[in-house]
C-alpha atoms as a PDB file:
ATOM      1  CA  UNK A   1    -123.466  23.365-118.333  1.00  0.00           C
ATOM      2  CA  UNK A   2    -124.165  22.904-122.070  1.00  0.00           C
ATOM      3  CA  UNK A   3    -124.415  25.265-124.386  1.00  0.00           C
ATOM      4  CA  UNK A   4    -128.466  23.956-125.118  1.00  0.00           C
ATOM      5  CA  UNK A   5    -128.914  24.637-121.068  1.00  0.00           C
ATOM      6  CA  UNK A   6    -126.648  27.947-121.572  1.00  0.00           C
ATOM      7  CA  UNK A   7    -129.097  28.886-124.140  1.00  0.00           C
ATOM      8  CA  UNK A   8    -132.041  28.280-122.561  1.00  0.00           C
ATOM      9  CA  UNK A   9    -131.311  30.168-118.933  1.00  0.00           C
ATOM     10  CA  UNK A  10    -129.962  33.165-121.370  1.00  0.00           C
ATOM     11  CA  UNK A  11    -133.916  32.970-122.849  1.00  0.00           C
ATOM     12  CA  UNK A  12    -135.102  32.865-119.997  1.00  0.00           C
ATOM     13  CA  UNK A  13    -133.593  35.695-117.460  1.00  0.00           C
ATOM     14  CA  UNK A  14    -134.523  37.958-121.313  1.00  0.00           C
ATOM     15  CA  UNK A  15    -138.057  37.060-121.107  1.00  0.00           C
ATOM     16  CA  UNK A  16    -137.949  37.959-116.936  1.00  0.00           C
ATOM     17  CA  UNK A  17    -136.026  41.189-117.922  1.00  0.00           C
ATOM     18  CA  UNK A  18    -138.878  42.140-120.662  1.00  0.00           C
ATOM     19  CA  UNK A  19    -141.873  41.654-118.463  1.00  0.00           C
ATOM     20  CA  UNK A  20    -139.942  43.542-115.870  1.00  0.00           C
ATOM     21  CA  UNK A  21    -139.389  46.497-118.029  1.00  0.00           C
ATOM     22  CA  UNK A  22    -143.120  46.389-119.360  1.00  0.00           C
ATOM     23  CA  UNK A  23    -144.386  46.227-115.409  1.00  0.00           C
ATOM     24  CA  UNK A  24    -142.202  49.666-114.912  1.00  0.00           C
ATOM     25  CA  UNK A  25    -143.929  51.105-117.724  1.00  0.00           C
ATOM     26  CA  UNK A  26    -147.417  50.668-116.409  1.00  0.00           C
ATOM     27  CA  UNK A  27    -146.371  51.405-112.685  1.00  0.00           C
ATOM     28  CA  UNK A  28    -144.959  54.599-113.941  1.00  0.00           C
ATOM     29  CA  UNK A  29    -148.264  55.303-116.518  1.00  0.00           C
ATOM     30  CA  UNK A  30    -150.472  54.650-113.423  1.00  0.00           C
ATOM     31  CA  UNK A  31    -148.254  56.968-111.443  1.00  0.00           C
ATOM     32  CA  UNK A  32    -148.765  59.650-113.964  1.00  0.00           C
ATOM     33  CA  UNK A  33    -152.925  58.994-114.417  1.00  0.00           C
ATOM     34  CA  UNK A  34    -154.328  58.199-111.834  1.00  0.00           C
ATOM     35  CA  UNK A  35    -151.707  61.033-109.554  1.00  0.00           C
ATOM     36  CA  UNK A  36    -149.752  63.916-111.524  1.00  0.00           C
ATOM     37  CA  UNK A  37    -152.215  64.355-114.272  1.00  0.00           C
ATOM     38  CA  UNK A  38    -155.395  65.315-113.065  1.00  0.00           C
ATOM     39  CA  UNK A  39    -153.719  67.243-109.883  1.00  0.00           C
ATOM     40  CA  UNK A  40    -152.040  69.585-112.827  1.00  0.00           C
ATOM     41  CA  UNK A  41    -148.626  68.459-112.146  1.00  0.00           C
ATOM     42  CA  UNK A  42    -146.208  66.614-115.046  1.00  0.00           C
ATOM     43  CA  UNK A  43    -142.885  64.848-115.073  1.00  0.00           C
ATOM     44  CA  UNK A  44    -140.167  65.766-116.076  1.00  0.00           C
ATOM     45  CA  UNK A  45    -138.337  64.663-119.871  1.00  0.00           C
ATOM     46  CA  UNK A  46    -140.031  63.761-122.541  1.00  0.00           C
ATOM     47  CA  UNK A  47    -142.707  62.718-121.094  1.00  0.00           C
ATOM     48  CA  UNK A  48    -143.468  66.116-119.423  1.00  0.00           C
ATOM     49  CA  UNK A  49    -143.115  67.551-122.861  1.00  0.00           C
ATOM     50  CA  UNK A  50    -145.600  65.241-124.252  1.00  0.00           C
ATOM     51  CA  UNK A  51    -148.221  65.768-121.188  1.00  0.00           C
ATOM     52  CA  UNK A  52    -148.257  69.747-122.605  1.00  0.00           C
ATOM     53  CA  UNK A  53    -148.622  69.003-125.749  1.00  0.00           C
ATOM     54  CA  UNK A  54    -151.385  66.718-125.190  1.00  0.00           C
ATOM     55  CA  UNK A  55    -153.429  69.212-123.197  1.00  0.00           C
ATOM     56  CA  UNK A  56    -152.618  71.755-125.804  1.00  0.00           C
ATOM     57  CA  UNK A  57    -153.599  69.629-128.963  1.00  0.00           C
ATOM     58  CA  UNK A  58    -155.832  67.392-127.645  1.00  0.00           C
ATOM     59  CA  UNK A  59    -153.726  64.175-128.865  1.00  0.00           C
ATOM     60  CA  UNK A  60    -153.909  61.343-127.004  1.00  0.00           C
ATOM     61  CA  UNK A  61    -150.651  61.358-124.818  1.00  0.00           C
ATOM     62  CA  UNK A  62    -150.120  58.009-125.834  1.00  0.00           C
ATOM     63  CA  UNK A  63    -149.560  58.948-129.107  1.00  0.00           C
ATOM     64  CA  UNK A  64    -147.172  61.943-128.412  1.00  0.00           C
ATOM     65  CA  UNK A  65    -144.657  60.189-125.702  1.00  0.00           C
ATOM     66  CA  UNK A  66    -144.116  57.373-128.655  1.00  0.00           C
ATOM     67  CA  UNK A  67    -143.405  60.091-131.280  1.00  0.00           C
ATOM     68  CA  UNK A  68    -141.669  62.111-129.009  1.00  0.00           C
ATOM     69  CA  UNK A  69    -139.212  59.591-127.445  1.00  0.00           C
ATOM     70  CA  UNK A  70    -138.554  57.806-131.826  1.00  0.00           C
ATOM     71  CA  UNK A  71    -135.658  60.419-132.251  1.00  0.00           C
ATOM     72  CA  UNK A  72    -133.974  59.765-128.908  1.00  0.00           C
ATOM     73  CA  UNK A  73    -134.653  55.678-129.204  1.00  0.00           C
ATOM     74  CA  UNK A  74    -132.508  56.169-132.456  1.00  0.00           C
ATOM     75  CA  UNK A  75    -129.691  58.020-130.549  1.00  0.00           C
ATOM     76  CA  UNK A  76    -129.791  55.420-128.097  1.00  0.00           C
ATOM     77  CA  UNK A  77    -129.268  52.568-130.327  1.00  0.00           C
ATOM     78  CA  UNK A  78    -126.117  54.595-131.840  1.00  0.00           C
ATOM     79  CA  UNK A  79    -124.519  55.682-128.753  1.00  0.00           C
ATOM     80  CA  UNK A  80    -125.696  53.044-126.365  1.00  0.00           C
ATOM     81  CA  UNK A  81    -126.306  49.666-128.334  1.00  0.00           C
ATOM     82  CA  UNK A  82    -129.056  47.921-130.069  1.00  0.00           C
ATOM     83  CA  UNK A  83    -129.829  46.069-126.524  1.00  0.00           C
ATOM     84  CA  UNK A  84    -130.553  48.973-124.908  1.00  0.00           C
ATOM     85  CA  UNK A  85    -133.009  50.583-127.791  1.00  0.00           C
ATOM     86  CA  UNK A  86    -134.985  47.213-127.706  1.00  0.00           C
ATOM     87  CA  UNK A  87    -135.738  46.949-124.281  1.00  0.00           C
ATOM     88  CA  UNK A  88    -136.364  51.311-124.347  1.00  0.00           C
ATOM     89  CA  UNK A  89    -138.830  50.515-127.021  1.00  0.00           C
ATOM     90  CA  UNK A  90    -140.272  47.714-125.075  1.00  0.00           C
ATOM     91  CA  UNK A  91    -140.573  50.361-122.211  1.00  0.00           C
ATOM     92  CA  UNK A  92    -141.534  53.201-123.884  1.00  0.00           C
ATOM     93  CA  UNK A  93    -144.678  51.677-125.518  1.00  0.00           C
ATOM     94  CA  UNK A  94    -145.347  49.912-122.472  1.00  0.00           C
ATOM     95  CA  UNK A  95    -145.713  53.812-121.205  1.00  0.00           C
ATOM     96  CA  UNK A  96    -147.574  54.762-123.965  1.00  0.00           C
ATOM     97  CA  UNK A  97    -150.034  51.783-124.036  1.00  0.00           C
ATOM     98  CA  UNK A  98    -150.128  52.272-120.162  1.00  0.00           C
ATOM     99  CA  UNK A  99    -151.340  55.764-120.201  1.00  0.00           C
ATOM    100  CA  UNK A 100    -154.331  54.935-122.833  1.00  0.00           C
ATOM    101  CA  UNK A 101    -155.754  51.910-121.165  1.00  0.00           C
ATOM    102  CA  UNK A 102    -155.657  54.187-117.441  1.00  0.00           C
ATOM    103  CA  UNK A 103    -156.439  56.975-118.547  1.00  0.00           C
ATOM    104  CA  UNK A 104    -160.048  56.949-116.466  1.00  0.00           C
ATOM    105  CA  UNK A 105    -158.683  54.962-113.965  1.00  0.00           C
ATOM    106  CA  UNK A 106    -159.767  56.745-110.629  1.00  0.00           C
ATOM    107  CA  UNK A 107    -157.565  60.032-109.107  1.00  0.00           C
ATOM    108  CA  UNK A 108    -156.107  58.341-105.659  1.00  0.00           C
ATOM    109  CA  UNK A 109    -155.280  61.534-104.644  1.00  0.00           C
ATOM    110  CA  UNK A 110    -156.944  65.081-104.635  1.00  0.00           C
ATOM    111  CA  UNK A 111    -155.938  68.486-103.555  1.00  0.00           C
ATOM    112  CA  UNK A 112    -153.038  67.477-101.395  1.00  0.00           C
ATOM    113  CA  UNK A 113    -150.231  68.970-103.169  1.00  0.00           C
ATOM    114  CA  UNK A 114    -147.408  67.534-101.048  1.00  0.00           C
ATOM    115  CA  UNK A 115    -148.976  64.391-100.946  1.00  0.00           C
ATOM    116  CA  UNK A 116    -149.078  64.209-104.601  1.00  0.00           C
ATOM    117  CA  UNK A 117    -145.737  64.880-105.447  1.00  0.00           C
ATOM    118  CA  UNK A 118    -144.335  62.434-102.905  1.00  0.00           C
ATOM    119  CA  UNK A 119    -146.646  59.338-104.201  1.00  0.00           C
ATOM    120  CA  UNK A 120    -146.291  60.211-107.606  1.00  0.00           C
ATOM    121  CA  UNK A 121    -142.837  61.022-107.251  1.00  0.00           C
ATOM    122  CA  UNK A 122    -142.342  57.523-105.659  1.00  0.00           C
ATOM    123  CA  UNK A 123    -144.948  55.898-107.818  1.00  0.00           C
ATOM    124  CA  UNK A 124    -143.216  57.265-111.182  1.00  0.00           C
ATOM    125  CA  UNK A 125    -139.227  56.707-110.271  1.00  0.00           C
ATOM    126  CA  UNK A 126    -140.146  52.661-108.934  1.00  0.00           C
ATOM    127  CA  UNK A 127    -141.726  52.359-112.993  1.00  0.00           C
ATOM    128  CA  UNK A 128    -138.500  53.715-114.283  1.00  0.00           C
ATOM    129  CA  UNK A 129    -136.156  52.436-112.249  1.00  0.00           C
ATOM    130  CA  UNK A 130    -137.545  49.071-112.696  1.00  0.00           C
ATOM    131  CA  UNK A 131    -137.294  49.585-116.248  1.00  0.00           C
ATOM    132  CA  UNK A 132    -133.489  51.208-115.809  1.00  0.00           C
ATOM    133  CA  UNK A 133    -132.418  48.312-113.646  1.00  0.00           C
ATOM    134  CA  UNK A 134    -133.237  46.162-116.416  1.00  0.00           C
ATOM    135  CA  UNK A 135    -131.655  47.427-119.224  1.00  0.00           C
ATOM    136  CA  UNK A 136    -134.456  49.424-120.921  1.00  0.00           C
ATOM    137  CA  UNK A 137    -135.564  53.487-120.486  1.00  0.00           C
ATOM    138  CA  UNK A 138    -138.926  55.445-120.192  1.00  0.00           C
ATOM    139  CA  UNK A 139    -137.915  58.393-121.139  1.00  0.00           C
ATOM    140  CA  UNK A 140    -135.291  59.638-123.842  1.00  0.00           C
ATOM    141  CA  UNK A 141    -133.881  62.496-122.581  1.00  0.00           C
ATOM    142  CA  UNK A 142    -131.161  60.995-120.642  1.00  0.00           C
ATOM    143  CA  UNK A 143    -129.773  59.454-124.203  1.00  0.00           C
ATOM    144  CA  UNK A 144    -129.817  63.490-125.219  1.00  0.00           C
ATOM    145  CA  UNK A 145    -128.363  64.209-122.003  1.00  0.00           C
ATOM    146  CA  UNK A 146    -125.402  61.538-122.570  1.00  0.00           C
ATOM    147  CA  UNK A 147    -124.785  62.555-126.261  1.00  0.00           C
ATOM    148  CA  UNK A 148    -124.524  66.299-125.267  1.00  0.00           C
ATOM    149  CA  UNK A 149    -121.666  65.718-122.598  1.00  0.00           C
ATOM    150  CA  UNK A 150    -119.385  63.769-124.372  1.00  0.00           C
ATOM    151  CA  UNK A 151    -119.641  66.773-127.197  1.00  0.00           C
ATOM    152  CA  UNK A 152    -119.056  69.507-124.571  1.00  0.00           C
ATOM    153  CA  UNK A 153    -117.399  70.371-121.228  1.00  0.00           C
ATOM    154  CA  UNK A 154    -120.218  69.492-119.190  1.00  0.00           C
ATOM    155  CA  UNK A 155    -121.123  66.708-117.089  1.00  0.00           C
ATOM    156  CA  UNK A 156    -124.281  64.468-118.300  1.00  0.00           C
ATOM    157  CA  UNK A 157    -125.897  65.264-114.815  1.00  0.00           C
ATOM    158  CA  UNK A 158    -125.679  68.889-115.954  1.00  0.00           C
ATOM    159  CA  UNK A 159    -127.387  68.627-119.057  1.00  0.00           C
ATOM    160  CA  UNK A 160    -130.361  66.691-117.471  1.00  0.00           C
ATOM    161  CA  UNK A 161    -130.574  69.094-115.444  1.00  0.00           C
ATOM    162  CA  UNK A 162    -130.627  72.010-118.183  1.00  0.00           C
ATOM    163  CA  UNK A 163    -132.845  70.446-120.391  1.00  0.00           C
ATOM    164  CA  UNK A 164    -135.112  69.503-117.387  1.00  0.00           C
ATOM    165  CA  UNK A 165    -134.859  73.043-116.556  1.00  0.00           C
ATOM    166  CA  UNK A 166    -136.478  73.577-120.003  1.00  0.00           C
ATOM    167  CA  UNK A 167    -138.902  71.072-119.697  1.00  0.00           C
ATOM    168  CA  UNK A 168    -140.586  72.540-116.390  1.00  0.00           C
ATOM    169  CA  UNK A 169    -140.735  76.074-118.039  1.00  0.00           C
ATOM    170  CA  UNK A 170    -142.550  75.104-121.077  1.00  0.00           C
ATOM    171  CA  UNK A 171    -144.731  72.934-118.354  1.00  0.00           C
ATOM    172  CA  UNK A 172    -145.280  76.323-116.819  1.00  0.00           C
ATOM    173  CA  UNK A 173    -147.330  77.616-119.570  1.00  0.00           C
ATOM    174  CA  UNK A 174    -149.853  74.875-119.333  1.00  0.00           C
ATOM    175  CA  UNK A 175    -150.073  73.815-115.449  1.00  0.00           C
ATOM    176  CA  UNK A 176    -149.232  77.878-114.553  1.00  0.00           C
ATOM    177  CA  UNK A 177    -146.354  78.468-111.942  1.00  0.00           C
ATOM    178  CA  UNK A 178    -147.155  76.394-109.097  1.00  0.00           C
ATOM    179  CA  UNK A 179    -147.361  73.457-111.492  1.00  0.00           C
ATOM    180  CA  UNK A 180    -144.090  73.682-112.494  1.00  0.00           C
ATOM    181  CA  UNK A 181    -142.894  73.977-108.978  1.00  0.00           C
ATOM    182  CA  UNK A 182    -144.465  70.461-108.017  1.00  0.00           C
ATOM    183  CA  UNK A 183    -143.650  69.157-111.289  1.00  0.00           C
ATOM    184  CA  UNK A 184    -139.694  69.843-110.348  1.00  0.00           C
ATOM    185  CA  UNK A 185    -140.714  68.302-106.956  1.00  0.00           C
ATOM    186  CA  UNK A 186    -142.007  64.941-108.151  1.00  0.00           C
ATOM    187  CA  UNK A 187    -139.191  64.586-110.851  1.00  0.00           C
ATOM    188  CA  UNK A 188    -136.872  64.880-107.861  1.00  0.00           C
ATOM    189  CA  UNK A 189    -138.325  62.497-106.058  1.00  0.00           C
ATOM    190  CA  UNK A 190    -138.703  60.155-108.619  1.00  0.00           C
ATOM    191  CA  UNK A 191    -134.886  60.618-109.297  1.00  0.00           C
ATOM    192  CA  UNK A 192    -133.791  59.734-106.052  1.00  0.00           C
ATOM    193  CA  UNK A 193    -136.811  56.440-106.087  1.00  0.00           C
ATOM    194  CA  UNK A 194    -135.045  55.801-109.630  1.00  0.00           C
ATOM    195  CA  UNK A 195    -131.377  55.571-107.874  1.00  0.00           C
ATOM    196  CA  UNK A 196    -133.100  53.346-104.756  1.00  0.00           C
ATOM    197  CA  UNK A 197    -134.133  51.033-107.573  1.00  0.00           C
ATOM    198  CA  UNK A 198    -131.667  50.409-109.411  1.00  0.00           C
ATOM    199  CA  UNK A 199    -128.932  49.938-106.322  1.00  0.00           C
ATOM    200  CA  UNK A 200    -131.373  48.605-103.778  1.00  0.00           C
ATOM    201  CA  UNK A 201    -132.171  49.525 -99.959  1.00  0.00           C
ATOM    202  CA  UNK A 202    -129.009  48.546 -98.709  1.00  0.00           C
ATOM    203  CA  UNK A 203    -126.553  48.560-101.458  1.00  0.00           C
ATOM    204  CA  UNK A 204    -122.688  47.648-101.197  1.00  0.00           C
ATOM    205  CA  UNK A 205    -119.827  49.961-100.445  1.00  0.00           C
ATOM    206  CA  UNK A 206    -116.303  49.302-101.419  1.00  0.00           C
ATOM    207  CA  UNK A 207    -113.508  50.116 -98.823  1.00  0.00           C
ATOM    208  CA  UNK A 208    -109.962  51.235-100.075  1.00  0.00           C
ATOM    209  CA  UNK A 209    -107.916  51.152 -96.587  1.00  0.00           C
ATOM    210  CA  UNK A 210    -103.776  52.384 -96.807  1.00  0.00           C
ATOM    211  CA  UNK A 211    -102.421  50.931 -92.925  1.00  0.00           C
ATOM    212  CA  UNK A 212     -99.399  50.493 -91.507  1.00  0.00           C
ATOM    213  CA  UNK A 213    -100.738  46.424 -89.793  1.00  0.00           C
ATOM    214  CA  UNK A 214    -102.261  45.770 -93.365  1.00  0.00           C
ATOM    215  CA  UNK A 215    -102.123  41.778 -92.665  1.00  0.00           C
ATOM    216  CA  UNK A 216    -104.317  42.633 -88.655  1.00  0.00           C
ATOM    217  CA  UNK A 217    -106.550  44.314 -90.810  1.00  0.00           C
ATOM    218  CA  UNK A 218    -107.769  42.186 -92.968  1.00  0.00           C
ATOM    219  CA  UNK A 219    -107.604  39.397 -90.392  1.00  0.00           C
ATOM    220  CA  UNK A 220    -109.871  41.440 -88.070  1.00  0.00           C
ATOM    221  CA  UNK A 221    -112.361  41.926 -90.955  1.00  0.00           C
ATOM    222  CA  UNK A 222    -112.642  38.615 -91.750  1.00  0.00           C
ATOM    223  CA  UNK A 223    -113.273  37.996 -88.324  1.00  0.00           C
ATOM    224  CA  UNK A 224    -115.319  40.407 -87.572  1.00  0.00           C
ATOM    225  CA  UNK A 225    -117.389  40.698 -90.396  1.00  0.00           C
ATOM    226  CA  UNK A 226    -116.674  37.581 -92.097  1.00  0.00           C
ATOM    227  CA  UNK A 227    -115.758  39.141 -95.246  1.00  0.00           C
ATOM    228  CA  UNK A 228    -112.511  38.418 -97.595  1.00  0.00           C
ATOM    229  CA  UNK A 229    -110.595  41.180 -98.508  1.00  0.00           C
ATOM    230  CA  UNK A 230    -107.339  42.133-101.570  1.00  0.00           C
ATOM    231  CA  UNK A 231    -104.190  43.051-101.167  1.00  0.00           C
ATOM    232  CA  UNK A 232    -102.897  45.753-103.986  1.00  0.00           C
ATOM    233  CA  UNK A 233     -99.389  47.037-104.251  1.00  0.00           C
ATOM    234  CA  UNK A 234     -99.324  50.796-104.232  1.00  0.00           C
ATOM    235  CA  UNK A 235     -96.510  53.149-103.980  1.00  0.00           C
ATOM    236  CA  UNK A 236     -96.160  56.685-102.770  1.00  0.00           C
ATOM    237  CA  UNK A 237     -96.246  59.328-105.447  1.00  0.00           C
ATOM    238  CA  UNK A 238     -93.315  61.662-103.236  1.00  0.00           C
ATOM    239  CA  UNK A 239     -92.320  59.455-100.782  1.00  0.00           C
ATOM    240  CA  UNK A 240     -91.452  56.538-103.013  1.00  0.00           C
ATOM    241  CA  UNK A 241     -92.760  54.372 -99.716  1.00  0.00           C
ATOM    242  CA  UNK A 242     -94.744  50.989-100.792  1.00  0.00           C
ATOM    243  CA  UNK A 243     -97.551  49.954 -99.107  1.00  0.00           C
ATOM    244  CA  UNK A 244    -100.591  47.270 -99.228  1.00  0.00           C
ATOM    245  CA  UNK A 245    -103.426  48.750-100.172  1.00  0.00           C
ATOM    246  CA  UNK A 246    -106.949  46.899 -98.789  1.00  0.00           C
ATOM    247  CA  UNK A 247    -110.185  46.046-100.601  1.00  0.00           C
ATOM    248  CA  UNK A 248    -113.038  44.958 -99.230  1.00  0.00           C
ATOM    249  CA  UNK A 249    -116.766  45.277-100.478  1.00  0.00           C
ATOM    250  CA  UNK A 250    -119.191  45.247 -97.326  1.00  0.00           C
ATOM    251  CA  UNK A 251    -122.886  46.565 -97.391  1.00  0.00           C
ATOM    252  CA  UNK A 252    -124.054  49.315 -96.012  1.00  0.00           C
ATOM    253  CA  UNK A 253    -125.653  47.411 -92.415  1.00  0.00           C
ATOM    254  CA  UNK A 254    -121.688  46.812 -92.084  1.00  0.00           C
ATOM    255  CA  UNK A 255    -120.193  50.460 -92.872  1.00  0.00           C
ATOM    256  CA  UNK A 256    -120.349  51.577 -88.725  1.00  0.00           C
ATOM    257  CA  UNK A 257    -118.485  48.120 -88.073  1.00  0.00           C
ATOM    258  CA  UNK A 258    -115.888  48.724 -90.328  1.00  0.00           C
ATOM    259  CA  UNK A 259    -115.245  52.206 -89.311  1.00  0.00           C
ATOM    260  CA  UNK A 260    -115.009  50.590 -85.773  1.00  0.00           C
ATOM    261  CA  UNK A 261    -112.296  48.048 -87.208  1.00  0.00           C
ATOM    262  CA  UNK A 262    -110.200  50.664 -88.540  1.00  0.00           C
ATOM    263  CA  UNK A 263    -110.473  53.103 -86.068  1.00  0.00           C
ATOM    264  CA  UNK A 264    -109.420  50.180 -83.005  1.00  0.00           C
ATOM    265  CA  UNK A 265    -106.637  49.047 -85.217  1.00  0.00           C
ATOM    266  CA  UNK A 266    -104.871  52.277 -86.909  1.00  0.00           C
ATOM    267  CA  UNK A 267    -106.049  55.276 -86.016  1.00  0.00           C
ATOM    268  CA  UNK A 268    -104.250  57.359 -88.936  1.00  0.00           C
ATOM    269  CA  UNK A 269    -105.642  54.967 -91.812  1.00  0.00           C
ATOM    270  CA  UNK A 270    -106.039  56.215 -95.044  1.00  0.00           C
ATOM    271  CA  UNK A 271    -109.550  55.286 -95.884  1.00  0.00           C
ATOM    272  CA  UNK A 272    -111.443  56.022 -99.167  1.00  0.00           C
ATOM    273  CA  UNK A 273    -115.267  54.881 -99.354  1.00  0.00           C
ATOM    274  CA  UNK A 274    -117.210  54.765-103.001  1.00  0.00           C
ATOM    275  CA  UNK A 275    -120.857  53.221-103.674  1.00  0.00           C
ATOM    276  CA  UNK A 276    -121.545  50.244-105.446  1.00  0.00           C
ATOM    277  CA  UNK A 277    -124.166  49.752-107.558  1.00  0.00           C
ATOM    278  CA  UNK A 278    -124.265  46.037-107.960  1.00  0.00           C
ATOM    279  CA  UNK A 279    -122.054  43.229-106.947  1.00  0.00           C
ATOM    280  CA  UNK A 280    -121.749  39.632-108.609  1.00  0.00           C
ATOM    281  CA  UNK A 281    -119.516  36.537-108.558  1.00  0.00           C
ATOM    282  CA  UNK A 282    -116.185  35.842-107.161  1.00  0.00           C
ATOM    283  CA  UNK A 283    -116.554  35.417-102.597  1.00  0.00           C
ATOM    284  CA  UNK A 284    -118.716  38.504-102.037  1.00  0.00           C
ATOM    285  CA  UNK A 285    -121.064  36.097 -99.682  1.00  0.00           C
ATOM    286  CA  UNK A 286    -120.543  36.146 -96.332  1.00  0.00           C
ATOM    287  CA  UNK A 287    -118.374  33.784 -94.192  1.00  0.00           C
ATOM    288  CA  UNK A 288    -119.508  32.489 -91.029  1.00  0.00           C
ATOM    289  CA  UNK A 289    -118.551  34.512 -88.142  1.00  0.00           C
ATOM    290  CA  UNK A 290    -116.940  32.920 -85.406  1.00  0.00           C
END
């Protein structure tokens, strides 16, 4: 491919990535207007710090999660790169300019509390995690969250879930107890809609198999699932023993099968599983299975 053709496809998957993170920012603007708002409950972030400051000022909340979010866009581009604060501002204002163009758009929902904070929840996480999946943020308080851990002890899911912690008390002084209670409901929904996002439905797992009939295994897989596997050299850390350690990526429709595979062929298999959030390149497509 030429460098002119290189160029071009680079151009192109950026504008497909900005549009995508501008979409997220309305879907999650709608999800916050026409749901969470007018039933009194708020997200979590900055963004649920700017919906109480809005209803305590009177400021457009527009206006406040753009001013809000300017200190933590400017920690992102120094901890994270400039790519990232581009495509956060992109998102952000797409936010913003979401919630002031919808911000009569009709309440879809009314009075059901659990209803709201599952569809907003939903509504809200598929808007960010549209945005997250393509390299921009809605909110900044992640950034603050990431910044914080690598200065002390703590993990970064810790201190999101500190300052969020924060967030839903000072929400608790404008939307009263309850409030606060559904607004902690919805930003845990929208979390786990966020991580569905970003890794998709099915999602890959990698397997890490230690067996004494390394070369079976492997055959069998490829066989029976019709998917390639790696050989890497380990060695016991008491026993000084060597052995082949196997790698294979499968999806998640495949993890029973697997488990079947090693279970038929070595019982006492030393099997590690970990979740993959994306896989590209090298053989990862199927083979046919025979």
């Amino acid at each position: 491919m030429s460098t002119n053709s290189k160029q071009k496809e680079t151009n192109y998957m950026m504008v497909i990535r900005i549009i995508l993170v501008i979409i997220g920012g309305f879907i999650a603007s709608y999800g916050l207007e026409a749901v969470l708002i007018p039933n009194k409950v708020s997200d979590g972030g900055v963004t649920g710090l700017s919906i109480v400051a809005s209803k305590l000022s009177g400021l457009p909340l527009g206006i406040l999660i753009t001013v809000l979010n300017l200190p933590f866009i400017f920690l992102g581009y120094k901890q994270i790169g400039k790519s990232f604060a581009i495509f956060s501002v992109i998102g952000i204002a797409s936010l913003a300019i979401g919630t002031s163009l919808m911000h009569h758009v009709p309440t879809i929902i009314q009075g059901d509390t659990l209803l709201v904070t599952v569809v907003g929840g939903i509504i809200i996480g598929f808007g960010m995690g549209l945005a997250l999946r393509n390299g921009g943020a809605l909110d900044g308080i992640d950034m603050l969250a990431v910044l914080l851990s690598r200065k002390m002890p703590f993990g970064t899911s810790d201190f999101i879930l500190f300052l969020n912690i924060f967030v839903f008390i000072v929400v608790s002084t404008v939307f009263g107890f309850q409030g606060a209670i559904l607004s902690g409901i919805a930003y845990f929904i929208a979390s786990k809609m966020i991580h569905i996002v970003e890794e998709g439905l099915s999602g890959s797992r990698t397997f890490k198999i230690i067996t004494s009939q390394p070369e079976l295994m492997v055959e069998t897989i490829r066989d029976r699932l019709g998917r390639s596997a790696t050989f890497n050299l380990v060695q016991g850390a008491y026993s000084s023993e060597k052995f082949k350690e196997i790698t294979c990526v499968i999806n998640r429709l495949e993890e029973s099968k697997m488990k079947e595979i090693i279970y038929k062929i070595d019982k006492s298999a030393f099997v590690t599983v970990y979740d993959v959030a994306e896989v590209r390149g090298g053989s990862f497509k199927k083979q046919d299975i025979h």
